[in-house]
N, C-alpha and C. Protein backbone atom coordinates (compact mmCIF):
# COMPACT_ATOMS: atom_id res chain seq x y z
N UNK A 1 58.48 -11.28 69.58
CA UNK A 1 58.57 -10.49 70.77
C UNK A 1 59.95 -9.81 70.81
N UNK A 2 59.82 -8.32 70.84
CA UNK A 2 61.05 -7.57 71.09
C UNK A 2 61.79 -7.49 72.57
N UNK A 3 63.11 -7.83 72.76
CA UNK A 3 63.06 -7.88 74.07
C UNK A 3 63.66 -6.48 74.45
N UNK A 4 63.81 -6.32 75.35
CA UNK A 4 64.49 -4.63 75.77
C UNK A 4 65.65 -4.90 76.70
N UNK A 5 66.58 -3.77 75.68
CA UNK A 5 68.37 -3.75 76.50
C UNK A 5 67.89 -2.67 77.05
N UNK A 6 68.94 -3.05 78.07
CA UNK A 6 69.10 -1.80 78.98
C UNK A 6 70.32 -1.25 78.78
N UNK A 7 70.65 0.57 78.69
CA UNK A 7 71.48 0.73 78.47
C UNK A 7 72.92 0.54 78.96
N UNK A 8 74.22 0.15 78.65
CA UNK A 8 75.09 0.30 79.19
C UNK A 8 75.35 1.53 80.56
N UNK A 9 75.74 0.39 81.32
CA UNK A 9 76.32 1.94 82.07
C UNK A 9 77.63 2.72 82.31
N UNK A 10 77.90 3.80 82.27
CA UNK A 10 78.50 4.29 81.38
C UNK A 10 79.39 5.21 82.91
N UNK A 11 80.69 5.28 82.42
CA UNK A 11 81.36 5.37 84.02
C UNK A 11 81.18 6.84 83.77
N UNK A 12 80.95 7.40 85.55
CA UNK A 12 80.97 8.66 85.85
C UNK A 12 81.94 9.60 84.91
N UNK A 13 81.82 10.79 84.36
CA UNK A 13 82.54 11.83 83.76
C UNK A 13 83.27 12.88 84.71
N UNK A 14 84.89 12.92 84.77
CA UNK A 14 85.15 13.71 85.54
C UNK A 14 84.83 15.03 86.11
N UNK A 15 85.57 15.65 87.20
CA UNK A 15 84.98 17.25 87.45
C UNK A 15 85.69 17.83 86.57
N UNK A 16 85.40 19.06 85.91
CA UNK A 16 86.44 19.79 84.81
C UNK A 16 87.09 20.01 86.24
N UNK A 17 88.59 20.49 85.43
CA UNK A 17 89.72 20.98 86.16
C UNK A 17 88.87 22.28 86.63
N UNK A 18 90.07 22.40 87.57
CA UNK A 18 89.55 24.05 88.61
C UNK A 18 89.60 25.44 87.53
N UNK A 19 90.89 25.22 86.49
CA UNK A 19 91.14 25.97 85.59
C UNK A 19 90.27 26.16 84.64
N UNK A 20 89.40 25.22 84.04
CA UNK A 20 88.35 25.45 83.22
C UNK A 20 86.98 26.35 84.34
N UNK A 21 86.86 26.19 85.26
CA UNK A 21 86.02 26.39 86.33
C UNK A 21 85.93 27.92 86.15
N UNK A 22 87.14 28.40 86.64
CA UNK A 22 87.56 29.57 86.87
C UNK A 22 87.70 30.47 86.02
N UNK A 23 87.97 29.71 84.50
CA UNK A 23 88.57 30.99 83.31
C UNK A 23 86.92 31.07 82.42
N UNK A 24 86.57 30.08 82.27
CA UNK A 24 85.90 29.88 80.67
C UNK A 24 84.22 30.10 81.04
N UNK A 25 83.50 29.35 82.01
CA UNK A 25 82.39 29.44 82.27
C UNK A 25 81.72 31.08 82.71
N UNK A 26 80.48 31.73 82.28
CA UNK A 26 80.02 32.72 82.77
C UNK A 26 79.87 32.35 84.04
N UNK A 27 79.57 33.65 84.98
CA UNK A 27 79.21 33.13 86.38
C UNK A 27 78.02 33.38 86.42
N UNK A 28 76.98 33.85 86.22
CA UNK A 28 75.76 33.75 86.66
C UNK A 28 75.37 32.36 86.10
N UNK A 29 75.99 31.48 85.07
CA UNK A 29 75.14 29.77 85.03
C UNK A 29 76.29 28.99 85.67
N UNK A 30 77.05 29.02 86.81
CA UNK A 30 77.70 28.40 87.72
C UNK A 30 77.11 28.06 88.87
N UNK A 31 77.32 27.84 89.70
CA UNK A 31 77.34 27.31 90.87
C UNK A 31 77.19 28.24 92.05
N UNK A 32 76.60 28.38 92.83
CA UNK A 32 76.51 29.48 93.95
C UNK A 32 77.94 29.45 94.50
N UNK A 33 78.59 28.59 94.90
CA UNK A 33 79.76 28.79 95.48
C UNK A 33 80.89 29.12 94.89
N UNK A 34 80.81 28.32 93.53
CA UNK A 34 81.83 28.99 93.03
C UNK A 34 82.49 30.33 92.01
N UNK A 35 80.76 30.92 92.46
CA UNK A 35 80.33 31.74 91.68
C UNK A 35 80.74 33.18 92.53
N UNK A 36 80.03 32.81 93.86
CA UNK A 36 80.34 34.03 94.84
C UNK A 36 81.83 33.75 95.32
N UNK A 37 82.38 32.63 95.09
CA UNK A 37 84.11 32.50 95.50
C UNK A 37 84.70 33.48 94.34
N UNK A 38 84.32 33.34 93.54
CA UNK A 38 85.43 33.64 92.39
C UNK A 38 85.09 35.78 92.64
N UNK A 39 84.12 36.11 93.08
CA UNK A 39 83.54 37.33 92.98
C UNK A 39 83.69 37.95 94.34
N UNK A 40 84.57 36.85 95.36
CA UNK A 40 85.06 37.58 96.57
C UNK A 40 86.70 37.37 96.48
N UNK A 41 87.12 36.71 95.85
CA UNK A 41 88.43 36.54 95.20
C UNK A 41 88.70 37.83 94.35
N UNK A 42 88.34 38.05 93.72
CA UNK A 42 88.15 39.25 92.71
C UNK A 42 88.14 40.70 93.92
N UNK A 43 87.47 40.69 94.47
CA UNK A 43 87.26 41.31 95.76
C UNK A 43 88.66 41.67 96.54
N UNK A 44 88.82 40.75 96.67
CA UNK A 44 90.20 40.68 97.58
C UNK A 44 91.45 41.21 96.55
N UNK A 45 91.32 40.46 95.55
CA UNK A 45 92.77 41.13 94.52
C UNK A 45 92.79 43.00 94.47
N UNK A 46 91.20 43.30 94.27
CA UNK A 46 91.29 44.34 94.03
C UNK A 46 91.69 45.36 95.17
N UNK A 47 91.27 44.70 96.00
CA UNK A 47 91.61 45.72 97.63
C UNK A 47 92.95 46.01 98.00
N UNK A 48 93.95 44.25 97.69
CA UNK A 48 95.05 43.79 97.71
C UNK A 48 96.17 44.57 96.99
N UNK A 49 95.37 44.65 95.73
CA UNK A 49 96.55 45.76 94.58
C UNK A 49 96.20 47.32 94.79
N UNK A 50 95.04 47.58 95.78
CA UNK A 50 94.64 49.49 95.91
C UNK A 50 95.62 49.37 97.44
N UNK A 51 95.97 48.64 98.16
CA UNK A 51 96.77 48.86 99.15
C UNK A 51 98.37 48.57 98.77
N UNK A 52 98.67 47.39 98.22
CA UNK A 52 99.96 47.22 97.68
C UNK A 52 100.45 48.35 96.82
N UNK A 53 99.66 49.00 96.31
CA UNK A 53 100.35 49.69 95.18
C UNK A 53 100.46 51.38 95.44
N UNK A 54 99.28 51.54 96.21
CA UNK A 54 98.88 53.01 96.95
C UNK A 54 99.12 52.75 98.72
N UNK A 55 100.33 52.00 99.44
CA UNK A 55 100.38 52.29 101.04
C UNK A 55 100.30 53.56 101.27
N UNK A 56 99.64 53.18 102.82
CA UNK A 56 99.01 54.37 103.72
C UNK A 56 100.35 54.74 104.30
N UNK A 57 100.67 56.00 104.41
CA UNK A 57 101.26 56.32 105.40
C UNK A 57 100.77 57.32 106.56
N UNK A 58 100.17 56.66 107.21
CA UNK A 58 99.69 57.26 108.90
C UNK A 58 100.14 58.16 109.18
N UNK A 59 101.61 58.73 108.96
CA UNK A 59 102.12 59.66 109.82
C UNK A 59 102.23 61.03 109.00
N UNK A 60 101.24 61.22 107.37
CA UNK A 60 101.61 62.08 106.63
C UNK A 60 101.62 63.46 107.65
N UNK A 61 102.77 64.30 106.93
CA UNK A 61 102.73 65.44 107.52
C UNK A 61 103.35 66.70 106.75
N UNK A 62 103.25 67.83 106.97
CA UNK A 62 103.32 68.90 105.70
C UNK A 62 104.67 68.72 105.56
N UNK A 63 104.99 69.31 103.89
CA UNK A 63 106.10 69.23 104.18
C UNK A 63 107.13 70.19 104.53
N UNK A 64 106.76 71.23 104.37
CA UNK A 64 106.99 72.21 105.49
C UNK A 64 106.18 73.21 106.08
N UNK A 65 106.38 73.77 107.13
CA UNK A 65 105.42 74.56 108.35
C UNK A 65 104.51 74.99 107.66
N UNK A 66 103.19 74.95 107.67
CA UNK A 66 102.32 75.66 106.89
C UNK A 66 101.95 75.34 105.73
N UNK A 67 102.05 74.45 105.37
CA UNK A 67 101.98 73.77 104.24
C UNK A 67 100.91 73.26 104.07
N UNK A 68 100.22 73.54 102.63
CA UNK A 68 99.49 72.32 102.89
C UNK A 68 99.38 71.16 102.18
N UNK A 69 100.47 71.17 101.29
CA UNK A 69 101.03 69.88 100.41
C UNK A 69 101.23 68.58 101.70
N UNK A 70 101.00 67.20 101.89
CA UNK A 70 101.95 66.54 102.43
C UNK A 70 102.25 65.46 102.10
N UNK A 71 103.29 65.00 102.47
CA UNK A 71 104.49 64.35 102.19
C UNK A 71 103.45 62.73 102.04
N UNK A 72 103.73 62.00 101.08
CA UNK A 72 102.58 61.03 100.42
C UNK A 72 103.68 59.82 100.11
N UNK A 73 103.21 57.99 100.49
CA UNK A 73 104.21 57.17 99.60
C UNK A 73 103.35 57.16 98.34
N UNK A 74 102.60 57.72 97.34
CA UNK A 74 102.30 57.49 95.92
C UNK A 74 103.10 57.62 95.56
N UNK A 75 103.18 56.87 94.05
CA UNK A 75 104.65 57.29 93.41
C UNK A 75 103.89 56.70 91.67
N UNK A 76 103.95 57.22 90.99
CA UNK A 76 103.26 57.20 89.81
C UNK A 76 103.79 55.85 89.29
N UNK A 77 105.08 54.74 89.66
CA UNK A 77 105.05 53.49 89.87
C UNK A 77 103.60 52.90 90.06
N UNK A 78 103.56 53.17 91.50
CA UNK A 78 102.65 52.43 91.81
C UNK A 78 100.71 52.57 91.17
N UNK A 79 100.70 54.03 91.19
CA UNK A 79 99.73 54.27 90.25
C UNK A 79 99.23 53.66 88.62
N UNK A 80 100.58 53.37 88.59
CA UNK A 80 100.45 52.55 86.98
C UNK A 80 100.43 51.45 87.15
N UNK A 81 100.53 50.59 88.17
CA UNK A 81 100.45 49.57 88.24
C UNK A 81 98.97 49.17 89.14
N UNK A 82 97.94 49.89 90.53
CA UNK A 82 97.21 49.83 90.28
C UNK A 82 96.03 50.00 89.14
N UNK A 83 96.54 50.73 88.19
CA UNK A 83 95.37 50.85 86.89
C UNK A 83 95.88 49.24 86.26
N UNK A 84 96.60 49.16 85.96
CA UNK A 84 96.94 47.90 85.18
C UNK A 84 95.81 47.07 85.84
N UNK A 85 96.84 46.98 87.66
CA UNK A 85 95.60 45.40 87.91
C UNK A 85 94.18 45.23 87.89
N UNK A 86 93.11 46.99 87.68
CA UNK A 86 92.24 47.23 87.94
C UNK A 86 91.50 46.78 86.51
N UNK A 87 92.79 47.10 85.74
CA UNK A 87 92.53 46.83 84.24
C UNK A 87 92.13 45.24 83.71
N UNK A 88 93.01 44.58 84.03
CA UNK A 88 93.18 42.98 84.22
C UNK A 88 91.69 43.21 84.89
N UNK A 89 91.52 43.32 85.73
CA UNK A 89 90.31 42.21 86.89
C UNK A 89 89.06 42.99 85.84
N UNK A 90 89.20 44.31 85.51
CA UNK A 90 87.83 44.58 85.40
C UNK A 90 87.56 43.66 83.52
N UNK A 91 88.53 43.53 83.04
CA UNK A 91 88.23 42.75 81.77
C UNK A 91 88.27 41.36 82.32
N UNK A 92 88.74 40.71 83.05
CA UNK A 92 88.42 39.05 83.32
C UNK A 92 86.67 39.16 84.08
N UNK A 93 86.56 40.05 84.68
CA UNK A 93 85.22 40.03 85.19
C UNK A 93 84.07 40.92 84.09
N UNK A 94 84.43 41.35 83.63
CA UNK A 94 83.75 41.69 82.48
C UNK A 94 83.33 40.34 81.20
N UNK A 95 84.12 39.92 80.98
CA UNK A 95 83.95 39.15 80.30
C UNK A 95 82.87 37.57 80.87
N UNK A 96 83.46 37.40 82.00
CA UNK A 96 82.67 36.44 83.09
C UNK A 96 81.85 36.96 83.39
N UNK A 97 81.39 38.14 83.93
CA UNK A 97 80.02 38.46 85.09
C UNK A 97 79.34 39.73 84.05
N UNK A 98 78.14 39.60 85.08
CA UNK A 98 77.08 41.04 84.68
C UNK A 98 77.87 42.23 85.18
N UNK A 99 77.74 43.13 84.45
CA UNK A 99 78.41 44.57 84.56
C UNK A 99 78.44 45.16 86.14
N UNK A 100 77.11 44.91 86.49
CA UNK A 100 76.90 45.75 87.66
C UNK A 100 77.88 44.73 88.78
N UNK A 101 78.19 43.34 88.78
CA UNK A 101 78.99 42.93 89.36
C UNK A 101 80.23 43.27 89.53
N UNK A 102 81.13 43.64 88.50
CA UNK A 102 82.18 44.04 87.80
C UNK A 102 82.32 45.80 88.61
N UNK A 103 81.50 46.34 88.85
CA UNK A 103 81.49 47.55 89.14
C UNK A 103 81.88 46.92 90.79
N UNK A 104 81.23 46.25 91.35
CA UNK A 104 81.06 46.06 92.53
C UNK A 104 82.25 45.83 93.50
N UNK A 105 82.84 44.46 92.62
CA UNK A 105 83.86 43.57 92.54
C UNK A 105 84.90 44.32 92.43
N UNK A 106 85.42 45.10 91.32
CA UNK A 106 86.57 46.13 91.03
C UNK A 106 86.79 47.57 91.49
N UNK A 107 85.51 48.19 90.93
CA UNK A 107 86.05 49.45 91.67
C UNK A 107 85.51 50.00 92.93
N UNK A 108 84.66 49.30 93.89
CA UNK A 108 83.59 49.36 95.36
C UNK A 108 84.94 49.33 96.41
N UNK A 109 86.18 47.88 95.92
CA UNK A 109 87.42 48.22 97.04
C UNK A 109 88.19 49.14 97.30
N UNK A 110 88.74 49.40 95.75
CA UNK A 110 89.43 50.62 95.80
C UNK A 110 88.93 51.77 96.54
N UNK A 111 87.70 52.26 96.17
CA UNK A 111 87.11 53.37 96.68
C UNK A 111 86.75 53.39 98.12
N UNK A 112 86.41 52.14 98.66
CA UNK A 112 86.05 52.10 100.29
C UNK A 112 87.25 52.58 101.16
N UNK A 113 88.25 51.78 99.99
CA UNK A 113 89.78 51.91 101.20
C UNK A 113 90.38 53.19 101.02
N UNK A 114 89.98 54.03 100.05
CA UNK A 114 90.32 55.27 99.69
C UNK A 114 89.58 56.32 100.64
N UNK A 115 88.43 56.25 100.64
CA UNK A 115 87.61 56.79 101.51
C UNK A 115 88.21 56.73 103.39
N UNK A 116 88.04 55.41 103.92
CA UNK A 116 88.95 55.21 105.27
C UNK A 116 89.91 56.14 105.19
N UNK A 117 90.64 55.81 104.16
CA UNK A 117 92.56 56.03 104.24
C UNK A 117 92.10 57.93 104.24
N UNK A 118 91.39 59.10 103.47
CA UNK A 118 90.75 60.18 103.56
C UNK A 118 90.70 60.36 104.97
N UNK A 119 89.32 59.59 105.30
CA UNK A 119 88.76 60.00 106.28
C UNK A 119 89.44 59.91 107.61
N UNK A 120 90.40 59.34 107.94
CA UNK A 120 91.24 58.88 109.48
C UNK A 120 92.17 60.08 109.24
N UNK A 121 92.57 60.92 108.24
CA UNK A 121 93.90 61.52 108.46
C UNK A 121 92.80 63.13 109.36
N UNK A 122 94.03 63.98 109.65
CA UNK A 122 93.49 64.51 110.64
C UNK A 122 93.04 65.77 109.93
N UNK A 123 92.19 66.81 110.44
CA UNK A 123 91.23 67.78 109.67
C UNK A 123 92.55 68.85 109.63
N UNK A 124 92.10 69.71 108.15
CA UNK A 124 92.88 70.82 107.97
C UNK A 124 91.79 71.75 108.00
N UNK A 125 92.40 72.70 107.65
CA UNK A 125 91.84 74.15 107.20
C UNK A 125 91.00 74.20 105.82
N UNK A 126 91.34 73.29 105.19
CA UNK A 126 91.12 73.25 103.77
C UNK A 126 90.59 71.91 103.26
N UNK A 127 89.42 71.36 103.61
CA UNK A 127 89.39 69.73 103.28
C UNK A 127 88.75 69.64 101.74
N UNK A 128 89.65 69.00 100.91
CA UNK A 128 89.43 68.73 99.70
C UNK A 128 89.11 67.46 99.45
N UNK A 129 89.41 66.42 100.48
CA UNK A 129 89.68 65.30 100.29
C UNK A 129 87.91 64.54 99.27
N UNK A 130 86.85 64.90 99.75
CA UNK A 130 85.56 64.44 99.81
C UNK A 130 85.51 64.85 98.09
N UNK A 131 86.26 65.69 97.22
CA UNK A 131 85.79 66.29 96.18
C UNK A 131 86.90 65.12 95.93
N UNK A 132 88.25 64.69 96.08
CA UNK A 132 88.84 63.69 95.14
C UNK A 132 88.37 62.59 95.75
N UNK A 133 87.90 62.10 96.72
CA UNK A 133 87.32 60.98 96.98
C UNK A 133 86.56 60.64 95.64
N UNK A 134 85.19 61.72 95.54
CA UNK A 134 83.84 61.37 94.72
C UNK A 134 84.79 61.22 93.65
N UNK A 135 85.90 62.25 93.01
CA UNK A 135 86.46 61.92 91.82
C UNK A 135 86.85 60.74 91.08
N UNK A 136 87.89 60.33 92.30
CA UNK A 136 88.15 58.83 91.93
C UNK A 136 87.82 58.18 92.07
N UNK A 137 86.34 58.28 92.79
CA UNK A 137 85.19 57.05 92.82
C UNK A 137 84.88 56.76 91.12
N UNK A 138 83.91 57.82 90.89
CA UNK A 138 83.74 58.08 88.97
C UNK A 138 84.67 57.57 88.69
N UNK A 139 85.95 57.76 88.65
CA UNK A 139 86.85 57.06 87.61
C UNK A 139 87.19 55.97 87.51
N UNK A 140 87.09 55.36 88.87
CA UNK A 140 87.26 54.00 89.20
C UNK A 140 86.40 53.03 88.90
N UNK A 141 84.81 53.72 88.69
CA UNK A 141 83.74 53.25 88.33
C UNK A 141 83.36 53.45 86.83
N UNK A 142 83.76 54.36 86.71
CA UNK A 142 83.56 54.58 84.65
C UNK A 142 84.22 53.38 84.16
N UNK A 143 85.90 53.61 84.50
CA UNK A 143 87.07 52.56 84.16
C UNK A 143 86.36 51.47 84.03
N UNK A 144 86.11 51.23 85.28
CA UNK A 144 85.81 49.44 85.06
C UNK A 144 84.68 49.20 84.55
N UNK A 145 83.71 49.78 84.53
CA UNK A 145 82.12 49.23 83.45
C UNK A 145 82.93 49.68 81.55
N UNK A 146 83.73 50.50 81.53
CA UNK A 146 84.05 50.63 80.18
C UNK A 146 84.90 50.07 79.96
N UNK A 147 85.77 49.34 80.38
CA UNK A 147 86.76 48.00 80.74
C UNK A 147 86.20 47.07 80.37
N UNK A 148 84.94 46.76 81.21
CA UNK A 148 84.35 44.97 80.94
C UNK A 148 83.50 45.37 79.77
N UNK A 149 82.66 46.25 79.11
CA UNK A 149 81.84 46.53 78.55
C UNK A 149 82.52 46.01 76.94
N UNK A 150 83.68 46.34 77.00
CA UNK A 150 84.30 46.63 75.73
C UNK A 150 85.45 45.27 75.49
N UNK A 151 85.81 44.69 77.23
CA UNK A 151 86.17 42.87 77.19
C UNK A 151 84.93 42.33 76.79
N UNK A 152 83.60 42.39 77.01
CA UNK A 152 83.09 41.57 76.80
C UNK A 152 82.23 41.86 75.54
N UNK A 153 82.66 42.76 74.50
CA UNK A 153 82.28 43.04 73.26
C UNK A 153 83.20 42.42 72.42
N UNK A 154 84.40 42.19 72.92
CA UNK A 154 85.50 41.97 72.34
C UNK A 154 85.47 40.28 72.39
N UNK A 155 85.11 39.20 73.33
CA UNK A 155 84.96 38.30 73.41
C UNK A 155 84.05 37.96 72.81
N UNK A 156 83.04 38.46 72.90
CA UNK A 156 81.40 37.96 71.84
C UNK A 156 81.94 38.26 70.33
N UNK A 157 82.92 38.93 70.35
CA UNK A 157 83.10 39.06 68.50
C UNK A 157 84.31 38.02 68.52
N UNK A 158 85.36 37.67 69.10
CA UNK A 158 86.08 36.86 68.90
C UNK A 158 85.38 35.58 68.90
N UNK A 159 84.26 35.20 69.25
CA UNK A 159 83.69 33.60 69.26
C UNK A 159 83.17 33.47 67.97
């Protein structure tokens, strides 16, 4: 007569660190929470670096009588440094998420707050704004699907 072991039991296996959580795993086979955390986080950086890097100034005004140039805080500083961070997020989310997320996530903030920041200033004679709005929507949106498209070509060949 054979008798039967039972298996050892075998102590619980830790949680991976937050850092493995966050960098290495795809997100669509994660976790709902920490799936839509990491993709409203992403969210927030991106909104965070289109305002930090491009401030509004409320009070633009020509810069002289008749003008219709006006006086702007952009400063091609800061322009190079929103593409950078847009650059960063849209290859970490490229590489992690489905494309159409990545579009969503990266370039949907920029463009909303671009649009507001357009739309509140006060009407001219001449409104152009709606033709660079759509512009830098496209670009903001090309950028980042050809950003992650080409992180996450680049990662599938590095494995």
């Amino acid at each position: 007569m054979t008798r039967m072991t039972r298996p050892l039991p075998t102590s619980p296996t830790p949680p991976p660190p937050l850092l493995t959580l966050l960098t290495l795993r795809p997100l669509p086979k994660t976790a709902r929470l920490p799936r839509y955390a990491t993709r409203l986080l992403g969210t927030a950086l991106a909104a965070t670096a289109y305002v930090a890097c491009l401030p509004w100034d409320l009070r633009n005004r020509p810069e002289t009588a008749g003008s219709l140039h006006e006086t702007t805080p952009v400063t091609p500083t800061g322009v190079t440094l929103l593409a950078v961070s847009l650059v960063a997020l849209a290859a970490y989310f490229g590489i992690r998420d489905r494309p159409v997320w990545t579009l969503l996530v990266v370039a949907a903030p920029p463009a909303t707050l671009m649009y507001i920041s357009f739309n509140t200033h006060p009407t001219q004679d001449a409104q152009v704004w709606p033709v660079a709005w759509a512009s830098f929507t496209l670009l903001f949106g090309a950028g980042a699907l050809v950003v992650a498209m080409a992180a996450r070509r680049l990662a599938r060949a590095t494995k």
